[in-house]
Every structure is written in structure tokens, then in C-alpha cells.
PDB file of N, CA and C in Angstrom:
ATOM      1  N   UNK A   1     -25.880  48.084 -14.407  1.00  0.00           N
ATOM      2  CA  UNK A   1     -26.951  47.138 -14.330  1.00  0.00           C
ATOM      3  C   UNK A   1     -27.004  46.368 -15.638  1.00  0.00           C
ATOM      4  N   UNK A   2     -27.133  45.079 -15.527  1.00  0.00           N
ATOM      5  CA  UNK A   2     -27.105  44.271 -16.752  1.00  0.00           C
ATOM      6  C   UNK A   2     -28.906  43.299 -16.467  1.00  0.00           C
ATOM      7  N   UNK A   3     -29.380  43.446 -17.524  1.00  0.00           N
ATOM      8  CA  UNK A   3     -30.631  42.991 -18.047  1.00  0.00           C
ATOM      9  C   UNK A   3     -30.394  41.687 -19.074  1.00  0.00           C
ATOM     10  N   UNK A   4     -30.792  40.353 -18.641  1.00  0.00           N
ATOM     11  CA  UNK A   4     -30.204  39.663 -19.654  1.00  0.00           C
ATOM     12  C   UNK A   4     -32.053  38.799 -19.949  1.00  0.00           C
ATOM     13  N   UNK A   5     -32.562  38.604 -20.855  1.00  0.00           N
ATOM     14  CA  UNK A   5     -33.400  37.782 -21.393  1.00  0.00           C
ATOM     15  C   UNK A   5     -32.459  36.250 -21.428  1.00  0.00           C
ATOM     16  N   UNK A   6     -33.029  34.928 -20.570  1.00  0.00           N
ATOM     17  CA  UNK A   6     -32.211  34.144 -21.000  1.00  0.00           C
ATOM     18  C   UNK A   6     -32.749  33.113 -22.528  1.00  0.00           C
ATOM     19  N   UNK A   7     -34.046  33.921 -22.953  1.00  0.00           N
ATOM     20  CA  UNK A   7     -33.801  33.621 -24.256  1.00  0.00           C
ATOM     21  C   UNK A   7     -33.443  34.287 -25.665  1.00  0.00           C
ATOM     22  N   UNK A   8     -32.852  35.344 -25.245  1.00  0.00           N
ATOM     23  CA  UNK A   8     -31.882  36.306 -25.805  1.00  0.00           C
ATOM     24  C   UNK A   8     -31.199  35.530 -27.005  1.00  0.00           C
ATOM     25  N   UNK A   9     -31.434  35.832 -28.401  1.00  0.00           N
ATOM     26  CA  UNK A   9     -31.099  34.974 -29.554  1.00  0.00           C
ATOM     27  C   UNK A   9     -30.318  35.809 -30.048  1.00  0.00           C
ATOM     28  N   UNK A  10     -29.775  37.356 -29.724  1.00  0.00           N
ATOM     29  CA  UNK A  10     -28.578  38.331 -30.227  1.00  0.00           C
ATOM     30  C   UNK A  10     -27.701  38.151 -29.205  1.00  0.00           C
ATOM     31  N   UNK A  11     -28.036  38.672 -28.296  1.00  0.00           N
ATOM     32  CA  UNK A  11     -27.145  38.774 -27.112  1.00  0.00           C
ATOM     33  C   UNK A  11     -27.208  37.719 -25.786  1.00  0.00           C
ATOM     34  N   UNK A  12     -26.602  36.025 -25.906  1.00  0.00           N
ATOM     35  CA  UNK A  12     -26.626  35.188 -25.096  1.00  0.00           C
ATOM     36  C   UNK A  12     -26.733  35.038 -24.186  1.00  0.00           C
ATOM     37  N   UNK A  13     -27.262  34.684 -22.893  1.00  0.00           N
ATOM     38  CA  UNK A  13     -27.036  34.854 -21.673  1.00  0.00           C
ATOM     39  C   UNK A  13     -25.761  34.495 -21.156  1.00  0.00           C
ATOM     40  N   UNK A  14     -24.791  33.941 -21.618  1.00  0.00           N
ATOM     41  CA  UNK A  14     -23.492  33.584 -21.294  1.00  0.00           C
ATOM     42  C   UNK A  14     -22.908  35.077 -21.550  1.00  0.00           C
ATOM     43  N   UNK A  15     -23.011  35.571 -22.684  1.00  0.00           N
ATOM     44  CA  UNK A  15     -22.221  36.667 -23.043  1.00  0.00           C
ATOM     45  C   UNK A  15     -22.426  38.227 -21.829  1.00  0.00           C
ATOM     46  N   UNK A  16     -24.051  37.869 -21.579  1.00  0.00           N
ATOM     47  CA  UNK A  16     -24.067  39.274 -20.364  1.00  0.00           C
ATOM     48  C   UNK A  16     -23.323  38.795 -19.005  1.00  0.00           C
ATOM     49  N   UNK A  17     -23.474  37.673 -18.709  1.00  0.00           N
ATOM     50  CA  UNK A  17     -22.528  37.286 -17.501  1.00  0.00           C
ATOM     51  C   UNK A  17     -21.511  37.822 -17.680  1.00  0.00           C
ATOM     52  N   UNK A  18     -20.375  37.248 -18.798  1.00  0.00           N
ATOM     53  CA  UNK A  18     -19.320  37.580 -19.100  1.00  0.00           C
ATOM     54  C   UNK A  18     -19.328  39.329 -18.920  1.00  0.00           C
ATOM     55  N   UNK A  19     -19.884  40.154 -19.769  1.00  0.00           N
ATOM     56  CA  UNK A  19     -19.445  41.224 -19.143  1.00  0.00           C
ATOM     57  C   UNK A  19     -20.281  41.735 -18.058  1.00  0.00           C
ATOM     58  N   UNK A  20     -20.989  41.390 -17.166  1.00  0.00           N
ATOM     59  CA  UNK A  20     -21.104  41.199 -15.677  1.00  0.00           C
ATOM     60  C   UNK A  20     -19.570  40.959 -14.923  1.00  0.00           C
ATOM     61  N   UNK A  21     -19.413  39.903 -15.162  1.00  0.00           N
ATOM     62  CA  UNK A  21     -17.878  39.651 -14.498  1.00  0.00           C
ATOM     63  C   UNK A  21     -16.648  40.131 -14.561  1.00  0.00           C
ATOM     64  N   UNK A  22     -17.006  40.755 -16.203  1.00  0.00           N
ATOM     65  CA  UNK A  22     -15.282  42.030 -16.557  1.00  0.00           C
ATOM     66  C   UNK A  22     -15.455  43.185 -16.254  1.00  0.00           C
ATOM     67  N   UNK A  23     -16.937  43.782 -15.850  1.00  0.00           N
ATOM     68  CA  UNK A  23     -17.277  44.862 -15.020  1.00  0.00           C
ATOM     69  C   UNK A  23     -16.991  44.963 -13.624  1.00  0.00           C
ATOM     70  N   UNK A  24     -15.340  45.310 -13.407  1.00  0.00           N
ATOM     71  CA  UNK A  24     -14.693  45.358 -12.300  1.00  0.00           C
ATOM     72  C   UNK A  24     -14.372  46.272 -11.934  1.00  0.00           C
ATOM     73  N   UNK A  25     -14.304  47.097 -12.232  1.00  0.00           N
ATOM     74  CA  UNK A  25     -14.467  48.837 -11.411  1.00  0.00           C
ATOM     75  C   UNK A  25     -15.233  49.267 -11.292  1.00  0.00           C
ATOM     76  N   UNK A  26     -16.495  48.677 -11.720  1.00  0.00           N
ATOM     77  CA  UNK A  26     -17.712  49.106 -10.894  1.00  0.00           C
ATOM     78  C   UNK A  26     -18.285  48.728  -9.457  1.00  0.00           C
ATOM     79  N   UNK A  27     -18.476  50.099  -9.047  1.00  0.00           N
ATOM     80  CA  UNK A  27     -18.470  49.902  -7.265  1.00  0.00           C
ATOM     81  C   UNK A  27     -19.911  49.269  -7.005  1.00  0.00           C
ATOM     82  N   UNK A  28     -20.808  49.729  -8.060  1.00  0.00           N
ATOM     83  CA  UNK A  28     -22.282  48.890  -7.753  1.00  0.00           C
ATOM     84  C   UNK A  28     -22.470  48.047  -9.562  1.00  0.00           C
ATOM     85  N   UNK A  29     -22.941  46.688  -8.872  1.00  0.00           N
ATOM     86  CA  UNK A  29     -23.779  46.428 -10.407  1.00  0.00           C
ATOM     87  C   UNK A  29     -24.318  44.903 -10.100  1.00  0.00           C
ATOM     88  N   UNK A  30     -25.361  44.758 -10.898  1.00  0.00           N
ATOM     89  CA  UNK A  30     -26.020  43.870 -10.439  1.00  0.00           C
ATOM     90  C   UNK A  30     -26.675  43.324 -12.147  1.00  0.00           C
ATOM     91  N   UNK A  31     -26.789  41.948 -12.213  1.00  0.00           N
ATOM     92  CA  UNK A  31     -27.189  40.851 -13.368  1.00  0.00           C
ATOM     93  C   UNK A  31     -28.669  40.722 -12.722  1.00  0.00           C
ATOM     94  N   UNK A  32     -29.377  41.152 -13.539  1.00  0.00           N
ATOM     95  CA  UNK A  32     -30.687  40.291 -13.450  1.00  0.00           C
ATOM     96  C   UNK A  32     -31.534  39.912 -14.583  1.00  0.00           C
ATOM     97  N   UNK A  33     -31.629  38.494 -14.306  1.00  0.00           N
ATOM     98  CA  UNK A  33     -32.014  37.472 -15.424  1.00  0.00           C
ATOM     99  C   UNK A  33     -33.832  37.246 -15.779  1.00  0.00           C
ATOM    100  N   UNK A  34     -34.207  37.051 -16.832  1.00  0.00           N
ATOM    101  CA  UNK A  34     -35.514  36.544 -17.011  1.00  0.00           C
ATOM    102  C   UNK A  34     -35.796  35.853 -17.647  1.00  0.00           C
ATOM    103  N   UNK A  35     -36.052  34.531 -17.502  1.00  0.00           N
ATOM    104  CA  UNK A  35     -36.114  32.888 -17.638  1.00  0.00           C
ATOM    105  C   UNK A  35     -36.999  33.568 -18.999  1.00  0.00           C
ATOM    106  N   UNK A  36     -37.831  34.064 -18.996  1.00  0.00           N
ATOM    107  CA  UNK A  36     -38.894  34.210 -21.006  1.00  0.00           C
ATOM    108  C   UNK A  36     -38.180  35.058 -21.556  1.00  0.00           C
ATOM    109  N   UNK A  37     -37.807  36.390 -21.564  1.00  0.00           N
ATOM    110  CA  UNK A  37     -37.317  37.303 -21.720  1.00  0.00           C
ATOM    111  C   UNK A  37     -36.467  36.755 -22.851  1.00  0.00           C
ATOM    112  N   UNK A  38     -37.084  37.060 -24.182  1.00  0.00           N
ATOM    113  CA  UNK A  38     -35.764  37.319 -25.881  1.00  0.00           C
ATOM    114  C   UNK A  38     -35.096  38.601 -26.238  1.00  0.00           C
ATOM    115  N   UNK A  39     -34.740  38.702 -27.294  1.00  0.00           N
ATOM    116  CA  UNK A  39     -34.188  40.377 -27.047  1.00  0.00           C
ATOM    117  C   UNK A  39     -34.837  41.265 -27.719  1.00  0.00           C
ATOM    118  N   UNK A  40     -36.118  41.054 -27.770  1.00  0.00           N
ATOM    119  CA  UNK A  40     -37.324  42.420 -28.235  1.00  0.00           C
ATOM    120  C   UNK A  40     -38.335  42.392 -27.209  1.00  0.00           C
ATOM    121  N   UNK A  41     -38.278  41.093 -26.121  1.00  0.00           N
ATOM    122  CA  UNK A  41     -39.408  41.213 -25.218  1.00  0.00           C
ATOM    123  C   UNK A  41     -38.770  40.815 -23.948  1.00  0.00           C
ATOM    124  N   UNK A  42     -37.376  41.474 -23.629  1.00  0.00           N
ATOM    125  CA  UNK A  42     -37.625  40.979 -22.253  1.00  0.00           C
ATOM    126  C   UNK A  42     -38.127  42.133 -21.022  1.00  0.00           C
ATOM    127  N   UNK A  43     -38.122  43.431 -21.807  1.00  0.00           N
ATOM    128  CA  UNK A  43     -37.966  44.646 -21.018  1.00  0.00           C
ATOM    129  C   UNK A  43     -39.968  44.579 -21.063  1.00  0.00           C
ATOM    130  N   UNK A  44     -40.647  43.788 -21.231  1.00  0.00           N
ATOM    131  CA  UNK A  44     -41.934  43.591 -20.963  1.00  0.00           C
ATOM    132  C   UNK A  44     -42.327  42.375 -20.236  1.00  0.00           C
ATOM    133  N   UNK A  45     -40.939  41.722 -19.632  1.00  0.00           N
ATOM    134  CA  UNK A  45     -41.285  40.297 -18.540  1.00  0.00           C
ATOM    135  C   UNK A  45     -41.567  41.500 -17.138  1.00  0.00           C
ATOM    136  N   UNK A  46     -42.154  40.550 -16.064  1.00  0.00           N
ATOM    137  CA  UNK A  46     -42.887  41.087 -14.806  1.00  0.00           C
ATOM    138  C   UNK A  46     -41.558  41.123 -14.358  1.00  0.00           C
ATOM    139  N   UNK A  47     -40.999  42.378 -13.581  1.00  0.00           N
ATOM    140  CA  UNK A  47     -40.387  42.852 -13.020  1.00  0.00           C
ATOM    141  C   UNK A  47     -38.756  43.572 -13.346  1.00  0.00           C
ATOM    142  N   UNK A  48     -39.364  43.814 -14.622  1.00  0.00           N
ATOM    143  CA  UNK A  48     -38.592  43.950 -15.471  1.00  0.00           C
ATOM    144  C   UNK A  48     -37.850  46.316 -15.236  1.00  0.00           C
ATOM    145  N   UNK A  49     -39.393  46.623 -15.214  1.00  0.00           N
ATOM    146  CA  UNK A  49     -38.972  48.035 -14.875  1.00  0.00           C
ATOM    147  C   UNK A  49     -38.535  48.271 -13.030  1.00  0.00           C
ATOM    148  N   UNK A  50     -39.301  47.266 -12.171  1.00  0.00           N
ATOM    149  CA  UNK A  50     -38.907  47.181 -11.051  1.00  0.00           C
ATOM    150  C   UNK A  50     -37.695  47.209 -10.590  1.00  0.00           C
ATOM    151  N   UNK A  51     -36.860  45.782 -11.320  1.00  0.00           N
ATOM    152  CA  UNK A  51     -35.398  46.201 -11.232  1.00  0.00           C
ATOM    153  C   UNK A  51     -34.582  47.174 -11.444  1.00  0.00           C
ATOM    154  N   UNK A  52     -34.916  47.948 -12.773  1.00  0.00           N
ATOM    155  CA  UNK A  52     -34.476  49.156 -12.638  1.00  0.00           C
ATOM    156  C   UNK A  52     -34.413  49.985 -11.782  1.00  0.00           C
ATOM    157  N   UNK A  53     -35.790  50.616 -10.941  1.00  0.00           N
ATOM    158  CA  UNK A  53     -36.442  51.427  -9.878  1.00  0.00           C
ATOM    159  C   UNK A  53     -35.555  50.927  -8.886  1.00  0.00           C
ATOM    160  N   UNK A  54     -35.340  49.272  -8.393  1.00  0.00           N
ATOM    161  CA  UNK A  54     -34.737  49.054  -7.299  1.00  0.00           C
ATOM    162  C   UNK A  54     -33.088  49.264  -7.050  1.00  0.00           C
ATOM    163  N   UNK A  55     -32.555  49.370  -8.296  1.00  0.00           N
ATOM    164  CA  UNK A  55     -31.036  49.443  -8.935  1.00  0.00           C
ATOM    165  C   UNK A  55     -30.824  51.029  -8.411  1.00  0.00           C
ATOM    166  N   UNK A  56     -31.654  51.433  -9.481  1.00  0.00           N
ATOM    167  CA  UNK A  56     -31.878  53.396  -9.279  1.00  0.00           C
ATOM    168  C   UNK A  56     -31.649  53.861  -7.646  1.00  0.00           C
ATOM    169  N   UNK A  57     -32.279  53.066  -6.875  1.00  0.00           N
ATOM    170  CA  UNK A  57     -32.659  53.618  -5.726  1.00  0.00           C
ATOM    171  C   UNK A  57     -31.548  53.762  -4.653  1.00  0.00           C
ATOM    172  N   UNK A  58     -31.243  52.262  -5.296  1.00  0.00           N
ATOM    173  CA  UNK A  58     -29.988  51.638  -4.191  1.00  0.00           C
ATOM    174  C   UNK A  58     -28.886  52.469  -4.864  1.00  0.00           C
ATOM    175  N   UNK A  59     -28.695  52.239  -5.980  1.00  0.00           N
ATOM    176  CA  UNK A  59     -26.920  53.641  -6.158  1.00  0.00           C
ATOM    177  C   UNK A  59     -27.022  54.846  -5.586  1.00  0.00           C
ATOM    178  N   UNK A  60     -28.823  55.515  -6.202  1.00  0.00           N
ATOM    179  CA  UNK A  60     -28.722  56.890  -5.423  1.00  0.00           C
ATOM    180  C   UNK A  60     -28.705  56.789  -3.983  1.00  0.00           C
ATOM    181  N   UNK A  61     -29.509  56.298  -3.346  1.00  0.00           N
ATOM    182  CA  UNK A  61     -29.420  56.463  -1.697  1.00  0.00           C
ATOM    183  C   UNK A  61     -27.840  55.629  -1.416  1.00  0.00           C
ATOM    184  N   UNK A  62     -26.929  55.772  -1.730  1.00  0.00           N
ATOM    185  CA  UNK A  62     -25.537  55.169  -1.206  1.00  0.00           C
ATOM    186  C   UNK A  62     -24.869  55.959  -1.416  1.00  0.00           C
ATOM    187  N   UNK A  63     -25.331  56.823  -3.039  1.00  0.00           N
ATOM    188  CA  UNK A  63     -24.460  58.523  -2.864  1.00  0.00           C
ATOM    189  C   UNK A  63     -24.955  59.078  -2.150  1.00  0.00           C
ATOM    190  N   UNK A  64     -26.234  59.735  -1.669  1.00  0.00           N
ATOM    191  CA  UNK A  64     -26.516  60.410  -0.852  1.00  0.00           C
ATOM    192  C   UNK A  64     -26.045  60.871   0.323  1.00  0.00           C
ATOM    193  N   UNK A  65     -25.411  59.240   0.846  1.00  0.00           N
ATOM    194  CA  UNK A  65     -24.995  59.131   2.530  1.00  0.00           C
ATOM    195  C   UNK A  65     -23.448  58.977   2.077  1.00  0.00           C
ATOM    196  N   UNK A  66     -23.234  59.364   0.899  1.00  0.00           N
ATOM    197  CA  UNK A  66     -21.699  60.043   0.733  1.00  0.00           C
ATOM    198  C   UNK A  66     -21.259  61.661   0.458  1.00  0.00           C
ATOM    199  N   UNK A  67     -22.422  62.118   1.008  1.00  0.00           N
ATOM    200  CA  UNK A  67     -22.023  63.825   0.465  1.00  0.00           C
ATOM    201  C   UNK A  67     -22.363  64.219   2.235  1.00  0.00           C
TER     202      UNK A  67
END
């Protein structure tokens, strides 16, 4: 899972794409962006822990219905 603030002044929003896109053996992964989000406040934009929870949910319930 990649978390990108696109006003991220360490870590660019070009640069998390980029390794979004070289993350190729990963069987699940998902970019999600937040238009305010810098890189000390984006993990406090609205929907910010949600994505996580929804990320979490979806890998585990896909192993699940692989055992």
C-alpha cells in the first residue's frame, strides 16, 4: 500500500507513483492519494486510516479464501 500526500515536500508525488509502478511482484497494492496531505500531515487527511482498514481487509479476506 502506498500513501502519497500530493503535497509531500520530501517524498514527491511523482516519486510514490514511480515506486507504485516498480512494485511488480506484488500480487495486491494499491496508491492512494490526498490532494492536502504534506509529509507530517497527510496520515491526518479524512480517510486516511480508512484506507488502510480497507487495504487490510481486502488482502486478508483473499488469503482467507486461499487456505
Amino acid at each position: 500500500m502506498f500513501l502519497s500526500g500530493e503535497r509531500d515536500e520530501l517524498i514527491p508525488p511523482y516519486m510514490m507513483k514511480e515506486l507504485y509502478d516498480n512494485a511488480t511482484s506484488s500480487k495486491s497494492k494499491k496508491l492512494v492519494t490526498f490532494p492536502n496531505g504534506d509529509h507530517n500531515e497527510t496520515c491526518r487527511q479524512p480517510g486516511y486510516f480508512d484506507a488502510i482498514f480497507n487495504f487490510y481487509n481486502h488482502v486478508f479476506s483473499d488469503e482467507k479464501h486461499k487456505l
